[in-house]
C-alpha atoms as a PDB file:
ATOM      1  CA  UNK A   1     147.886 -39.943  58.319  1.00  0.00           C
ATOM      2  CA  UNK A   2     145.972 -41.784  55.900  1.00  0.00           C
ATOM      3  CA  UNK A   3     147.840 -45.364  57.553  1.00  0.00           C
ATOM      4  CA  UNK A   4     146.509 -44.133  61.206  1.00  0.00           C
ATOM      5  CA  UNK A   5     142.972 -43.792  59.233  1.00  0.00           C
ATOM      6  CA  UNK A   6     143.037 -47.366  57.513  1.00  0.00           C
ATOM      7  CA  UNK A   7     144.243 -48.777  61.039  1.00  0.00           C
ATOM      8  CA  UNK A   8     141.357 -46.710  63.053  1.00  0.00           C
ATOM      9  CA  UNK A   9     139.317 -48.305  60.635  1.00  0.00           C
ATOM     10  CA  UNK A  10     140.155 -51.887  61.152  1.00  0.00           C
ATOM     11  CA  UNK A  11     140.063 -51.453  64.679  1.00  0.00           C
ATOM     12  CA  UNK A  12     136.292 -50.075  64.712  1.00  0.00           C
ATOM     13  CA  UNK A  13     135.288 -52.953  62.139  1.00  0.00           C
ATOM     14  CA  UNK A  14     137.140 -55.916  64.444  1.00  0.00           C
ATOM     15  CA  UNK A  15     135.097 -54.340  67.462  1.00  0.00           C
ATOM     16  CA  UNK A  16     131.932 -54.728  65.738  1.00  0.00           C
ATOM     17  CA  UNK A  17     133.086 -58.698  64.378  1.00  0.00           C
ATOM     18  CA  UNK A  18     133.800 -59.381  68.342  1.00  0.00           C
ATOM     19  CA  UNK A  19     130.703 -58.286  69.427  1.00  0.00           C
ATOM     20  CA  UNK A  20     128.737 -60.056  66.787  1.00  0.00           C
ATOM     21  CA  UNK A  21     130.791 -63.121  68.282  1.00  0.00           C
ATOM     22  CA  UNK A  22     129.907 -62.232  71.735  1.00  0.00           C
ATOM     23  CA  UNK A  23     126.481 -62.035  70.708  1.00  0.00           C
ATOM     24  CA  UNK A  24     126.959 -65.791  69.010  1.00  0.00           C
ATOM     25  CA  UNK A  25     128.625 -66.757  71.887  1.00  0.00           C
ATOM     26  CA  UNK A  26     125.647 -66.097  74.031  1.00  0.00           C
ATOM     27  CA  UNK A  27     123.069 -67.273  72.094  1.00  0.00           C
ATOM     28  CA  UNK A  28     124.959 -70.434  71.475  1.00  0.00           C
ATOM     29  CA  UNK A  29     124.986 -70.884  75.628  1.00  0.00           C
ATOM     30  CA  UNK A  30     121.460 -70.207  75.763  1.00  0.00           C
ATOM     31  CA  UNK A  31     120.902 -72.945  73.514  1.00  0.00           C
ATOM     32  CA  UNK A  32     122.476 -75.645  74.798  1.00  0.00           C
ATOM     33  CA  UNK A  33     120.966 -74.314  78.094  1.00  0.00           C
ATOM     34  CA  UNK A  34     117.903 -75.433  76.435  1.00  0.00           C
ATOM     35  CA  UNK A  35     118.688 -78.413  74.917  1.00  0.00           C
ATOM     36  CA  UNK A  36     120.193 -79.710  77.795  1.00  0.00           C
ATOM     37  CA  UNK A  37     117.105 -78.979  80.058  1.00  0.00           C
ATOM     38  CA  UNK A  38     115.147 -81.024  77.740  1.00  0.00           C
ATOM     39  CA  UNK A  39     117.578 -83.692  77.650  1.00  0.00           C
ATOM     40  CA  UNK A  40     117.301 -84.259  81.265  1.00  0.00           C
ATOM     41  CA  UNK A  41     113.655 -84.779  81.432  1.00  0.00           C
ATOM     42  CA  UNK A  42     114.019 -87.128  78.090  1.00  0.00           C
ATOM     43  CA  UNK A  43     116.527 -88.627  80.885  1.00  0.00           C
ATOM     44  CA  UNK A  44     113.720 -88.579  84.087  1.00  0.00           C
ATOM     45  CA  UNK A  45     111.336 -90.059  81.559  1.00  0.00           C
ATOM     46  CA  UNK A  46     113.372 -92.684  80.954  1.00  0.00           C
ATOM     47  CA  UNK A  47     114.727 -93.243  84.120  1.00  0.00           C
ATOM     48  CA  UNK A  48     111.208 -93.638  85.485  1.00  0.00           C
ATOM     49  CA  UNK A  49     110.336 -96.425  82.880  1.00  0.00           C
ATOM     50  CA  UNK A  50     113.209 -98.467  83.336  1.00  0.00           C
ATOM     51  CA  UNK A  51     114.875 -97.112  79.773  1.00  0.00           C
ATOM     52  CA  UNK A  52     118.539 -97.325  78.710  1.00  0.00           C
ATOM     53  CA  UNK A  53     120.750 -94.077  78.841  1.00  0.00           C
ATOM     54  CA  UNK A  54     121.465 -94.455  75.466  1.00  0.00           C
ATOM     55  CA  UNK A  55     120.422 -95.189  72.767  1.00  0.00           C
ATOM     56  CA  UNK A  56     123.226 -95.998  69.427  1.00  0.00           C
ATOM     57  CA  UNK A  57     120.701 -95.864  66.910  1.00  0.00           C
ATOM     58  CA  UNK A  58     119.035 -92.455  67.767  1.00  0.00           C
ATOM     59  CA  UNK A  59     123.056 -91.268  67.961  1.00  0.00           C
ATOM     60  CA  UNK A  60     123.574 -92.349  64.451  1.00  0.00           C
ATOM     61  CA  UNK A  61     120.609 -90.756  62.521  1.00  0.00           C
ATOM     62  CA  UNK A  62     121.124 -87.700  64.788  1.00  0.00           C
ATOM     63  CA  UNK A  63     124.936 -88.172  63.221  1.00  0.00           C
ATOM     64  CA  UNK A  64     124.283 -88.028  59.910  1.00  0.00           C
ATOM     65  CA  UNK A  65     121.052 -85.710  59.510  1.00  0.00           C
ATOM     66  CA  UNK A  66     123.422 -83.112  61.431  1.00  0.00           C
ATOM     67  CA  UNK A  67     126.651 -83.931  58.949  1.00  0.00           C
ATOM     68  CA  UNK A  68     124.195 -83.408  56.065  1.00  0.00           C
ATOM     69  CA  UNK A  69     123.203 -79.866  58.182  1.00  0.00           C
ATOM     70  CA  UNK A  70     126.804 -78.574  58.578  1.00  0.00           C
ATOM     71  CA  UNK A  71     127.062 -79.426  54.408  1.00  0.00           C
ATOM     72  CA  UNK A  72     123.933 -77.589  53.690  1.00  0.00           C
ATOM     73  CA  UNK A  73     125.525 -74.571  55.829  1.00  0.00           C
ATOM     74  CA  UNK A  74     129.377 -74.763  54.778  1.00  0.00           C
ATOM     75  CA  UNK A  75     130.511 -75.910  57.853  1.00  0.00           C
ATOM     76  CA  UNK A  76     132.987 -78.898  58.244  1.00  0.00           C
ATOM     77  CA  UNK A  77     130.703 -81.823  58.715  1.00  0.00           C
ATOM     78  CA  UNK A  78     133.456 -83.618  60.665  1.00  0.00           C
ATOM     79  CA  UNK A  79     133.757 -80.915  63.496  1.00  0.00           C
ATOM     80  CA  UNK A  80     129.923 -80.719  63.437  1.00  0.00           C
ATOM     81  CA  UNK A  81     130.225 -84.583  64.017  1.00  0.00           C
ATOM     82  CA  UNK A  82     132.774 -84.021  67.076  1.00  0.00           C
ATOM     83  CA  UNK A  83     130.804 -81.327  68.648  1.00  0.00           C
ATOM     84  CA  UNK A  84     127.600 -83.717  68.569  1.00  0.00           C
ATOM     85  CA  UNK A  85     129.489 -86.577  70.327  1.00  0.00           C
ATOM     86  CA  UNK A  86     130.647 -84.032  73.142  1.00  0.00           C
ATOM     87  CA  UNK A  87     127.463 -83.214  73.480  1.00  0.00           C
ATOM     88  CA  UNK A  88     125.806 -87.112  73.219  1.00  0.00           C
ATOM     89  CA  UNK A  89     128.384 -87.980  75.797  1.00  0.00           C
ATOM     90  CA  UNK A  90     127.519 -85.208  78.040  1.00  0.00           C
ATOM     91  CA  UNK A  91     123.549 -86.436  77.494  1.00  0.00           C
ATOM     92  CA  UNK A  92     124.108 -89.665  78.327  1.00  0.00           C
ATOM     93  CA  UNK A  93     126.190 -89.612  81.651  1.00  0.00           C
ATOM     94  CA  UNK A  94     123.141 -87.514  82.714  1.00  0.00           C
ATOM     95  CA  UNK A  95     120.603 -90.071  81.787  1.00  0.00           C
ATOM     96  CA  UNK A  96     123.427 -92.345  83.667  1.00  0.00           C
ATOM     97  CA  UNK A  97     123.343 -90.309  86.697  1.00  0.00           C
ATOM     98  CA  UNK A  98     119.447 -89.883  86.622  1.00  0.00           C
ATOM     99  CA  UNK A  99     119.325 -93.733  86.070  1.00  0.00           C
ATOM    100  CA  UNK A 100     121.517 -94.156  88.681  1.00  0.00           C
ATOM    101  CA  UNK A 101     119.247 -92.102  90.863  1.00  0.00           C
ATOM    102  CA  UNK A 102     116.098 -93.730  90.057  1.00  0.00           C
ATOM    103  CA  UNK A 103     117.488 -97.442  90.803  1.00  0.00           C
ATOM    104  CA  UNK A 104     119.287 -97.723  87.010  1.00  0.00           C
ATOM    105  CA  UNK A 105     116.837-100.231  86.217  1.00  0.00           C
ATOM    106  CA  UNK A 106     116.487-100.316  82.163  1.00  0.00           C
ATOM    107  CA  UNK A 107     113.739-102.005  79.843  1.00  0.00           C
ATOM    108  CA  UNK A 108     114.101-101.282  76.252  1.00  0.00           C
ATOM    109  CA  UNK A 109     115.244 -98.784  74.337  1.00  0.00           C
ATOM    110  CA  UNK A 110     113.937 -95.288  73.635  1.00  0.00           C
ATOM    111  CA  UNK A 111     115.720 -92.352  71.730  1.00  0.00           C
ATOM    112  CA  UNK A 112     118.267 -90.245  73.362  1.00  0.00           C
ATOM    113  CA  UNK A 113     117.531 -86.329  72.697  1.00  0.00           C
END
C-alpha cells in the first residue's frame, strides 16, 4: 500500500513539473513571438535605408554578453551559443527576404537585433 502511495505521489508531483514546463514552453513562444516582430521592423528599417542583413559584429557581442548570461544562470553557455545562432540565422534570412523585397540595395552597416 504504502508503494501505490509513494508512486501516486510521484505521479501528482511529475504533473505539476509538466505543467510548469508547459507554462515555460508558452512563455518561451511568446517571446520569441516578440523578438521576432521586432526583428523584422529592425529588418524594414534597414531595408528601407539600403542596410546590410547582417551585421558580424553586432552577432559577436550579442555572442558573448549572452554566453556570459547562460554562466551567470547555470546554463551551458555553449547551447545558449547554438540557440542564438538558430535564432541570428533565422533574423537574418528575414532581413534577406525584406531586402530582397525592398530592391536588396545595402549601404553600411547597422546592428542586427
Amino acid at each position: 500500500m504504502n508503494e501505490e502511495k509513494d508512486m501516486a505521489d510521484a505521479r501528482t508531483i511529475l504533473a505539476d513539473y509538466r505543467a510548469s514546463i508547459d507554462n515555460i514552453d508558452a512563455a518561451l513562444i511568446h517571446m520569441l513571438a516578440e523578438r521576432f516582430r521586432c526583428t523584422k521592423a529592425v529588418g524594414v528599417l534597414k531595408a528601407t535605408h539600403g542596410l546590410p542583413p547582417a551585421d558580424p559584429a553586432r552577432e559577436q557581442q550579442q555572442i558573448a554578453r549572452l554566453r556570459q548570461l547562460a554562466k551567470d544562470a547555470h546554463l551551458d553557455p555553449d547551447f545558449a551559443e547554438k540557440f542564438l545562432n538558430f535564432v541570428v540565422r533565422e533574423v537574418i534570412r528575414h532581413h534577406e527576404q525584406i531586402a530582397a523585397s525592398n530592391g536588396g540595395e545595402t549601404k553600411t552597416s547597422l546592428p542586427t537585433a
